[in-house]
N, C-alpha and C. Protein backbone atom coordinates (compact mmCIF):
# COMPACT_ATOMS: atom_id res chain seq x y z
N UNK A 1 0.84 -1.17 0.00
CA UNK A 1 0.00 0.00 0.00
C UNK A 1 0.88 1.23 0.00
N UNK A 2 0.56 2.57 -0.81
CA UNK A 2 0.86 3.45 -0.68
C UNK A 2 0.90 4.04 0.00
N UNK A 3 2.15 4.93 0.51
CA UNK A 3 1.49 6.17 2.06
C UNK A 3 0.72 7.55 1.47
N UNK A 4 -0.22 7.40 2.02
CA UNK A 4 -0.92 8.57 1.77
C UNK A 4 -0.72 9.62 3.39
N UNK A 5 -1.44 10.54 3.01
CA UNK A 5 -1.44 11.41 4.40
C UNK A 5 -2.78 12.06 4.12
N UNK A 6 -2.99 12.83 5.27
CA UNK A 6 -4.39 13.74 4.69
C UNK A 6 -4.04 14.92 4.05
N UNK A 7 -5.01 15.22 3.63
CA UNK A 7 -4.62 16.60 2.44
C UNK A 7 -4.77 17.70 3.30
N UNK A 8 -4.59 18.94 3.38
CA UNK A 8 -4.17 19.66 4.06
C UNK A 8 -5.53 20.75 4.38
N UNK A 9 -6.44 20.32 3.98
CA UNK A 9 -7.85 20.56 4.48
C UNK A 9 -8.36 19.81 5.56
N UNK A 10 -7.72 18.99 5.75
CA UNK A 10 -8.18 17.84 6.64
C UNK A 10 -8.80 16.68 6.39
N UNK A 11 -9.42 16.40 5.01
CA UNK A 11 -9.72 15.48 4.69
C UNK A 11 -9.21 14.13 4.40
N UNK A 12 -9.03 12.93 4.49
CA UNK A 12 -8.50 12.18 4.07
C UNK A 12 -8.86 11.63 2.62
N UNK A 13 -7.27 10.90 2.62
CA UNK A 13 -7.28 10.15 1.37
C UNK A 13 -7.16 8.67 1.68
N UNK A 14 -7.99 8.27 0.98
CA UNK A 14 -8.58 6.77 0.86
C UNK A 14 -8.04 5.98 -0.36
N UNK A 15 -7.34 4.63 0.16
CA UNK A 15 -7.20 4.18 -1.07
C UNK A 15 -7.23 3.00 -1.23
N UNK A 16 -6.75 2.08 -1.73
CA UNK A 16 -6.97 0.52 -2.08
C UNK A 16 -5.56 0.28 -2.34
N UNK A 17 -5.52 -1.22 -1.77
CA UNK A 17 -3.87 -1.78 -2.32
C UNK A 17 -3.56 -1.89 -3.91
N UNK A 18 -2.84 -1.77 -4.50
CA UNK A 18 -2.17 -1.86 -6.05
C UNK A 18 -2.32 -3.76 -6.19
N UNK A 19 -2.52 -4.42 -5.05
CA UNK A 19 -2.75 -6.34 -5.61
C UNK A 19 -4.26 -6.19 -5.47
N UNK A 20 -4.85 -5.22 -5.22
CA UNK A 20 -6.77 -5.31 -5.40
C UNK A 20 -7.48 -4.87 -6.81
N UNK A 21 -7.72 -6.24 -7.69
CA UNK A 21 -8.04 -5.67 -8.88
C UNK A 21 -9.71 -5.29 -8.97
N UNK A 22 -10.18 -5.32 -8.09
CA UNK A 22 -11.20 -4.30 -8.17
C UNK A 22 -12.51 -5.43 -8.85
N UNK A 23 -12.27 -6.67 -9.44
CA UNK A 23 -13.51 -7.15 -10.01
C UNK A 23 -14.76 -7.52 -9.31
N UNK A 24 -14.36 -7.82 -7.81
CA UNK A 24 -15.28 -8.80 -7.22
C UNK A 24 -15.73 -7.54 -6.64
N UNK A 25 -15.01 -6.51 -6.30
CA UNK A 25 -15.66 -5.84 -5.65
C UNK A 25 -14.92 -6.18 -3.45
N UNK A 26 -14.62 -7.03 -3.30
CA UNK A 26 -14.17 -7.27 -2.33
C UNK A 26 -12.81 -6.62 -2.09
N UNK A 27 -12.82 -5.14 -1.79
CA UNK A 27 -11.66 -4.62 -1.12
C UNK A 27 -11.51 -3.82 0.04
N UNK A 28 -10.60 -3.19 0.80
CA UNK A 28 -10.84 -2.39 1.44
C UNK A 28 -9.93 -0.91 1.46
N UNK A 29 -10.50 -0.21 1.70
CA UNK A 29 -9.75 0.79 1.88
C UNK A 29 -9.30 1.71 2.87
N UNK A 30 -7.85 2.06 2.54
CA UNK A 30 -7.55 2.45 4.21
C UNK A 30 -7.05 3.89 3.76
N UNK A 31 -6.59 5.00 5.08
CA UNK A 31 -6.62 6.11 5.24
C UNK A 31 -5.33 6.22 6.18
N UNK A 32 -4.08 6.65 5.98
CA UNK A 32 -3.75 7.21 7.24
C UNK A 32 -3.68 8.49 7.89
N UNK A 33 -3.91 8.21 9.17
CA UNK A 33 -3.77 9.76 10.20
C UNK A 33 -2.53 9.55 10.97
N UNK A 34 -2.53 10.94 11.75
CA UNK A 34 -1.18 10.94 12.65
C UNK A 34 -1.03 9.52 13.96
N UNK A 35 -2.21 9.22 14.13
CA UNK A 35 -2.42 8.33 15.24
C UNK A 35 -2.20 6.83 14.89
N UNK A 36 -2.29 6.50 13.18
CA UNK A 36 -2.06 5.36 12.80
C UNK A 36 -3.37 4.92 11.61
N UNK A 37 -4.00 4.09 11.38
CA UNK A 37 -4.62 3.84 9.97
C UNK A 37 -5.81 3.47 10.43
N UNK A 38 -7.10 3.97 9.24
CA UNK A 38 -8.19 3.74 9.25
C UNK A 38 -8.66 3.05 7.69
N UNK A 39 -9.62 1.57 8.63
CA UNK A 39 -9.55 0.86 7.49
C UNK A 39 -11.42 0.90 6.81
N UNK A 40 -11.66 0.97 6.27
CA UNK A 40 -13.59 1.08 5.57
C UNK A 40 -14.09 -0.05 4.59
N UNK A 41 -14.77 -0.77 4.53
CA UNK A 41 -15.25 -1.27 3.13
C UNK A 41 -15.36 -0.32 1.65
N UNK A 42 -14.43 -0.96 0.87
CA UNK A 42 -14.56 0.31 -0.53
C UNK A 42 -16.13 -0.13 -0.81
N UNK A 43 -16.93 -0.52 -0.92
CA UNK A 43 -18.29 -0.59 -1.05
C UNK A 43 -18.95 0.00 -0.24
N UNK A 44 -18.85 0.48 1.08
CA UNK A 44 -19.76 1.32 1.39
C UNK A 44 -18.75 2.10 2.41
N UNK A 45 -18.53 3.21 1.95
CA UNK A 45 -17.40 4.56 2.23
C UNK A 45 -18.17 5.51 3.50
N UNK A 46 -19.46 5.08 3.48
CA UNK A 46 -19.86 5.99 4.80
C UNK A 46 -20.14 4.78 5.97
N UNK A 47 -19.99 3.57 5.75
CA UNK A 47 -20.32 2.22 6.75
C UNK A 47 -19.26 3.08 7.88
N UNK A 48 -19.21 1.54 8.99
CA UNK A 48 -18.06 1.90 9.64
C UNK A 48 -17.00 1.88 9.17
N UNK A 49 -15.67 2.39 10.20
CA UNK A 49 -14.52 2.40 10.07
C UNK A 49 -13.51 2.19 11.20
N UNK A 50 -12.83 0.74 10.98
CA UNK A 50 -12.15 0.04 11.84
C UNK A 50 -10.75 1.21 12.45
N UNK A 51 -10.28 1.50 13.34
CA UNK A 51 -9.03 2.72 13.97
C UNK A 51 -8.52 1.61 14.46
N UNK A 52 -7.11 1.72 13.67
CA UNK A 52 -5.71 0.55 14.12
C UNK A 52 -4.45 2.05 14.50
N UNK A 53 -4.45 1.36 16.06
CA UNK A 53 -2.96 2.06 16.12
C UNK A 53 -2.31 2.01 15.64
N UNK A 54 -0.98 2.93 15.52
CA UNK A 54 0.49 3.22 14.34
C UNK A 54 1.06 1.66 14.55
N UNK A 55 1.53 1.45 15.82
CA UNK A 55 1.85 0.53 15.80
C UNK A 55 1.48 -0.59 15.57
N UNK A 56 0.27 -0.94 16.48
CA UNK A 56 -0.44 -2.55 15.85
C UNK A 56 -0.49 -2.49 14.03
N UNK A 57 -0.88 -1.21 13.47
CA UNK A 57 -0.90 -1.23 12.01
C UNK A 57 0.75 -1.93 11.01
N UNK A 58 1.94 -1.49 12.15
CA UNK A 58 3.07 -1.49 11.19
C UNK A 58 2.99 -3.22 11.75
N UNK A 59 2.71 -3.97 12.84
CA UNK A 59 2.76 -5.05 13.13
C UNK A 59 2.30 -5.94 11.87
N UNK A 60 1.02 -5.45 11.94
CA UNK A 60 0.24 -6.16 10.66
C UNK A 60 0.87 -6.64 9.39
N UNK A 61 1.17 -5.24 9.26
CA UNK A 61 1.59 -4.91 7.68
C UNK A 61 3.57 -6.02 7.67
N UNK A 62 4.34 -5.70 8.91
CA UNK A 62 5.23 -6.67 8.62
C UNK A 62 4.81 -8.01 9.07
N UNK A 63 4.12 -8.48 9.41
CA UNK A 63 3.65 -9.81 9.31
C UNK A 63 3.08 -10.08 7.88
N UNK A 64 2.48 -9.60 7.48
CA UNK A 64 1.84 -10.00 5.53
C UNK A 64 3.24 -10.20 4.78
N UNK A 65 3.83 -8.97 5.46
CA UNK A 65 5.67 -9.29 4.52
C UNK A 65 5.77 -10.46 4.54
N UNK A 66 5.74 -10.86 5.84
CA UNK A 66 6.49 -12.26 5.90
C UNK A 66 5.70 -13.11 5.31
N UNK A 67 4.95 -12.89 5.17
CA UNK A 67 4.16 -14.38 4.41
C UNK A 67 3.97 -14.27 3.34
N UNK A 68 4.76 -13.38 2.55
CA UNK A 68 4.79 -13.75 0.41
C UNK A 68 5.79 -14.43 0.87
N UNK A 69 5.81 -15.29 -0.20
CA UNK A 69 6.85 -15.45 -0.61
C UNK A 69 8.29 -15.17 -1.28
């Protein structure tokens, strides 16, 4: 995933991973803030939205490392 930040209005930017080809429709999209990442269903953008600390988030994300191959 790309780092995004918020735009300087305050709004965030939302985006989808570059391995989500978008057919099924099954993706998600995440946002980061200063506090760490917010994750949404790209199908419904006003549903909820899961708040992962900075850290538990970078946990995550190097654990997926490890598991490509």
């Amino acid at each position: 995933m790309s780092n995004a930040e918020s735009k300087t209005d305050g709004s965030l930017i939302w985006f989808t991973s570059p391995y989500s080809n978008g057919a099924g429709g099954e993706c998600v999209e995440c946002a980061f803030t200063s506090d760490g990442a917010l994750v949404r269903d790209s199908k419904s953008a006003e549903g909820p939205v899961v708040v992962v600390q900075g850290h538990v988030w970078q946990s995550f994300i190097r654990h997926l490392k490890n598991q490509q191959p």
